[in-house]
N, C-alpha and C. Protein backbone atom coordinates (compact mmCIF):
# COMPACT_ATOMS: atom_id res chain seq x y z
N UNK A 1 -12.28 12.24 3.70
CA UNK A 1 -12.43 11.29 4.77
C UNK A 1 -13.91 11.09 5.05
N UNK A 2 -14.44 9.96 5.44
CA UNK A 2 -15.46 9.34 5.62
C UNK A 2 -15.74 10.12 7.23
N UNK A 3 -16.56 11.07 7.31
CA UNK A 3 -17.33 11.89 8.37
C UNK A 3 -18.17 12.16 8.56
N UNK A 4 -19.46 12.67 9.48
CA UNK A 4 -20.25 13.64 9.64
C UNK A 4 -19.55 15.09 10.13
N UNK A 5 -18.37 15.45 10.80
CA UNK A 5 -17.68 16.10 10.79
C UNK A 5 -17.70 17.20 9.11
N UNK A 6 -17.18 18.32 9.42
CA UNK A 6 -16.63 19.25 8.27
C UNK A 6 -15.25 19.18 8.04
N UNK A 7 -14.98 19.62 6.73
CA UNK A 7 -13.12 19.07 6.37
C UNK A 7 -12.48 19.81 7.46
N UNK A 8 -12.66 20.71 8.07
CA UNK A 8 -11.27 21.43 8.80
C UNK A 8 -11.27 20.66 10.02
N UNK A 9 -12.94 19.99 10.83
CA UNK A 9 -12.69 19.42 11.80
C UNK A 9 -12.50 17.87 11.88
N UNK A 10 -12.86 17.74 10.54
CA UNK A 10 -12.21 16.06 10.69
C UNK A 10 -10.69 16.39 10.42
N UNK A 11 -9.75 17.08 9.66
CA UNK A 11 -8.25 17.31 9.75
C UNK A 11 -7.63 17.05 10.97
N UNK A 12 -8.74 18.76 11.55
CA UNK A 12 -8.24 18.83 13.15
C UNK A 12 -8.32 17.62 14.08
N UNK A 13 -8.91 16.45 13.88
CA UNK A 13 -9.45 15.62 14.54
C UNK A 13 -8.14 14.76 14.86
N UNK A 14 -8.08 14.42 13.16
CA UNK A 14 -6.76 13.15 12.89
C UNK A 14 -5.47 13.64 13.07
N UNK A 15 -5.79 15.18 12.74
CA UNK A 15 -4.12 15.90 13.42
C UNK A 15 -3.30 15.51 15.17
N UNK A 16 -4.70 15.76 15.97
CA UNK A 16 -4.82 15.21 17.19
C UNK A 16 -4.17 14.20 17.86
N UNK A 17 -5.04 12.86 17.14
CA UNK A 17 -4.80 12.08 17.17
C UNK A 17 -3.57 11.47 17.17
N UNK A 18 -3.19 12.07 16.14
CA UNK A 18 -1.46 11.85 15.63
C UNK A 18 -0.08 12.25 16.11
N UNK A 19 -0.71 13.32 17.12
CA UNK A 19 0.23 14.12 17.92
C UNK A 19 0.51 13.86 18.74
N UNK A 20 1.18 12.86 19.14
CA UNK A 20 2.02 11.87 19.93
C UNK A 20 2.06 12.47 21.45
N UNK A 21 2.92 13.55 21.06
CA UNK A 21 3.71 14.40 22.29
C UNK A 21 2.70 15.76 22.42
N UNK A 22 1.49 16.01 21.75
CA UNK A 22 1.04 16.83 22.19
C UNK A 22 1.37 18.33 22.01
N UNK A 23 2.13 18.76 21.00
CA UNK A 23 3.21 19.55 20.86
C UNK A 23 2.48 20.47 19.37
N UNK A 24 0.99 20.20 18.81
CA UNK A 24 0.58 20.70 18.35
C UNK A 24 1.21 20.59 16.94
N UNK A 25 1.99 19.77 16.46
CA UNK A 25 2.95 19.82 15.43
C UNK A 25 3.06 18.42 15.56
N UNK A 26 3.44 17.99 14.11
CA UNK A 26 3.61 16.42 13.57
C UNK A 26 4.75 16.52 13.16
N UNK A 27 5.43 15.14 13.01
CA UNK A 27 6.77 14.68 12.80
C UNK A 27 6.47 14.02 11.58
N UNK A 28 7.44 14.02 10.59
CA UNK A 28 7.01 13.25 9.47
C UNK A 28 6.88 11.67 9.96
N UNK A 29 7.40 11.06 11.08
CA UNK A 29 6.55 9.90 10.99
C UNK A 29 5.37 9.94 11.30
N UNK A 30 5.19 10.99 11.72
CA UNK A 30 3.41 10.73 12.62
C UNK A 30 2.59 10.89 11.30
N UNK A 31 3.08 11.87 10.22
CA UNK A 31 1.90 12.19 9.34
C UNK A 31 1.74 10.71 8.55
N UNK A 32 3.20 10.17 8.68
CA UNK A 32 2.78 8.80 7.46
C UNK A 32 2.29 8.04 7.83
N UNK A 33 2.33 7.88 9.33
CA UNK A 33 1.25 6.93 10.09
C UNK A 33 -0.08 7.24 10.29
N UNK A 34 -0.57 8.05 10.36
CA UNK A 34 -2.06 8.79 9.92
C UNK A 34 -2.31 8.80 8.50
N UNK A 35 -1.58 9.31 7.62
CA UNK A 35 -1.72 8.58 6.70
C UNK A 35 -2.05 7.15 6.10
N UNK A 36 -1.53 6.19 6.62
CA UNK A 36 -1.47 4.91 6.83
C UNK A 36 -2.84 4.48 7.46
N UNK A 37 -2.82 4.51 8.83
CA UNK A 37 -4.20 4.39 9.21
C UNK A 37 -5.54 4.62 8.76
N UNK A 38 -5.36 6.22 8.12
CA UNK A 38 -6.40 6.92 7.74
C UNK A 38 -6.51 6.08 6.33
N UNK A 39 -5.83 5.61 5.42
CA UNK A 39 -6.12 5.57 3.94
C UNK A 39 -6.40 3.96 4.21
N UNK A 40 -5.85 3.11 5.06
CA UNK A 40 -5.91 1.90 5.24
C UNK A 40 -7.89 1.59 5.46
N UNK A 41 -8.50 2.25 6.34
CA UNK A 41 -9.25 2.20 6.67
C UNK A 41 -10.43 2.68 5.60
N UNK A 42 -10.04 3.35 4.56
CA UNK A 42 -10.48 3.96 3.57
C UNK A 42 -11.06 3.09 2.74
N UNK A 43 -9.91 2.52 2.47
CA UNK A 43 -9.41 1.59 1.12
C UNK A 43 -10.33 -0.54 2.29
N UNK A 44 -10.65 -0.37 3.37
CA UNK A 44 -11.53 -1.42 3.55
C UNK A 44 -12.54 -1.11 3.51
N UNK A 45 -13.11 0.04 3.48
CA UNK A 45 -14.25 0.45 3.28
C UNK A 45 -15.12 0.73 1.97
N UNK A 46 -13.72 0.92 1.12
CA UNK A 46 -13.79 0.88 -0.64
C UNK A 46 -13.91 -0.19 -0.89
N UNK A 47 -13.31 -1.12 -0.42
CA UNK A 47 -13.06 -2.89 -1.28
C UNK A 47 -11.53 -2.19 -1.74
N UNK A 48 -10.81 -1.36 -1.58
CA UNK A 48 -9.61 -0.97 -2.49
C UNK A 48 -8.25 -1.47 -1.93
N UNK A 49 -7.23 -1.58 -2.83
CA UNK A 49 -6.01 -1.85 -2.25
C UNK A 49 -5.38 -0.68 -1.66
N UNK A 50 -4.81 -0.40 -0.12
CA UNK A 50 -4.30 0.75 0.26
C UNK A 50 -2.94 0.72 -0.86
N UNK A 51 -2.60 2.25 -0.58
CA UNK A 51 -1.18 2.51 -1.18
C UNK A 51 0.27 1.61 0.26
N UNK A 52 1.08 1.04 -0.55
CA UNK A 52 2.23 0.96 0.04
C UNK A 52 2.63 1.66 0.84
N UNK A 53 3.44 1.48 2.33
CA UNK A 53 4.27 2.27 3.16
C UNK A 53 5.16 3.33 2.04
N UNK A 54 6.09 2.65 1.31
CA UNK A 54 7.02 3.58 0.70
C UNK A 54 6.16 4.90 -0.16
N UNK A 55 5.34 4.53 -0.87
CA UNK A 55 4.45 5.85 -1.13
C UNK A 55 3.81 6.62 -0.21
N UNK A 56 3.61 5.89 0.84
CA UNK A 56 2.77 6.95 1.35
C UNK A 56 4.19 7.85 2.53
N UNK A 57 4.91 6.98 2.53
CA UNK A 57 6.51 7.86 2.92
C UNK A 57 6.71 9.21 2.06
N UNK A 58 7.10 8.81 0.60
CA UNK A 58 7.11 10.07 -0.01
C UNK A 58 5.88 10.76 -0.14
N UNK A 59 5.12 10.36 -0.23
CA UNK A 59 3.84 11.46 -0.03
C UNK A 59 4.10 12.50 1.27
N UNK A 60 4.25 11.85 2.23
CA UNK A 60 4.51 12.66 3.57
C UNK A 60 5.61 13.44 3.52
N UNK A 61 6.68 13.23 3.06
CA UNK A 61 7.72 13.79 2.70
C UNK A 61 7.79 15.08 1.72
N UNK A 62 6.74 14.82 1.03
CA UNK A 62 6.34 15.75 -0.19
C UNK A 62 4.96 16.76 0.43
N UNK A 63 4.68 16.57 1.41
CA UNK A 63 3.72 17.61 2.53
C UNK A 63 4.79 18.40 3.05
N UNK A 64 5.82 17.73 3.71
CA UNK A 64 6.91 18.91 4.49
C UNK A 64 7.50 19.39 3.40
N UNK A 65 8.26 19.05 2.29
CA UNK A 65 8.88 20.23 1.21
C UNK A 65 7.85 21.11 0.64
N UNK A 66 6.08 20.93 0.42
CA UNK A 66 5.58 21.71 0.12
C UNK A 66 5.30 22.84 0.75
N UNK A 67 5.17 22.36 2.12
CA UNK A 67 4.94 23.69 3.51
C UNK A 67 6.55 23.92 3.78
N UNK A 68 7.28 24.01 2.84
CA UNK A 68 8.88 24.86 3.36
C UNK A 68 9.74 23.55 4.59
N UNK A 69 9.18 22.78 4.58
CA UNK A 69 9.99 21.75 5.82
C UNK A 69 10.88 21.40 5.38
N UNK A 70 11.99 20.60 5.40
CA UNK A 70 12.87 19.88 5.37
C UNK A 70 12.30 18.64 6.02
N UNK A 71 12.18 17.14 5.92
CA UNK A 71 12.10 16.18 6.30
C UNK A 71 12.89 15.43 7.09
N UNK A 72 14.40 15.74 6.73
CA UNK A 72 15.35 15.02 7.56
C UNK A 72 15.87 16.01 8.61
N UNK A 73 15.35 16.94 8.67
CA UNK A 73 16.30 18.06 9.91
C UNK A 73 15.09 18.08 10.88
N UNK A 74 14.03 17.17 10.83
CA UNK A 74 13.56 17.03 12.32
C UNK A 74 12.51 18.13 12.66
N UNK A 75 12.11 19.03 11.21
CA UNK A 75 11.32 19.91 11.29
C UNK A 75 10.00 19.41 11.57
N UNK A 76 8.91 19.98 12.08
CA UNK A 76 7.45 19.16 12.66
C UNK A 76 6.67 20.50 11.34
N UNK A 77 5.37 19.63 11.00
CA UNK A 77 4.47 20.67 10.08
C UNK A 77 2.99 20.54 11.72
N UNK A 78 2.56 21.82 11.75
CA UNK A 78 1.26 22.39 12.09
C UNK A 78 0.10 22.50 11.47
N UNK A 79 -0.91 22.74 12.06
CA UNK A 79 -2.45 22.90 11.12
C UNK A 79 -2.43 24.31 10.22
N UNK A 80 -1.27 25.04 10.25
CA UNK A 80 -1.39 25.97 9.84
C UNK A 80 -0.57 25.55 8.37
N UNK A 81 0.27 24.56 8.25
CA UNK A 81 1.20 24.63 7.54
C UNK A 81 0.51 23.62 6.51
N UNK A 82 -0.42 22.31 6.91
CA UNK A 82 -1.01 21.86 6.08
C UNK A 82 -2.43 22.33 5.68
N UNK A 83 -2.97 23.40 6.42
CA UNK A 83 -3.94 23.95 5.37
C UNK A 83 -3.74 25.18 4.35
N UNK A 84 -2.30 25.28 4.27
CA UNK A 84 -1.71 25.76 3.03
C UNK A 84 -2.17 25.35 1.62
């Protein structure tokens, strides 16, 4: 990500951000929407085409089965679970 920030505190930053309810934990929609935002903004700054919603769905989807989540049972991932 495009920062003066360091990687753990720009993470921590957009994790934040994303955390709707405050609950210290993301919902797989929140990550694909940070996702979204975050790569959208990327990719105007590249000249690049962002990736599609549906990829960046399974991408997010493929963060919670890597940290042990389940996606559809409503499980939330933490900063602990994505700096795995």
């Amino acid at each position: 990500m495009a920062s003066g920030l360091a990687n753990y505190d720009t993470l921590s930053f957009v994790f934040k951000c994303y955390d709707f309810d405050g609950s210290n934990e993301l919902t797989i929609d929140e990550v694909t929407l940070a996702m979204k935002s975050t790569l959208t903004g990327l990719c105007k700054l590249s000249g690049t085409v962002p990736p599609r919603e549906a990829e960046l769905e399974m991408q997010a989807m493929d963060a919670f089965l890597q940290s042990g989540k389940d996606e559809k049972g409503g499980d939330k991932i933490n900063m602990v679970d994505v700096l795995r």
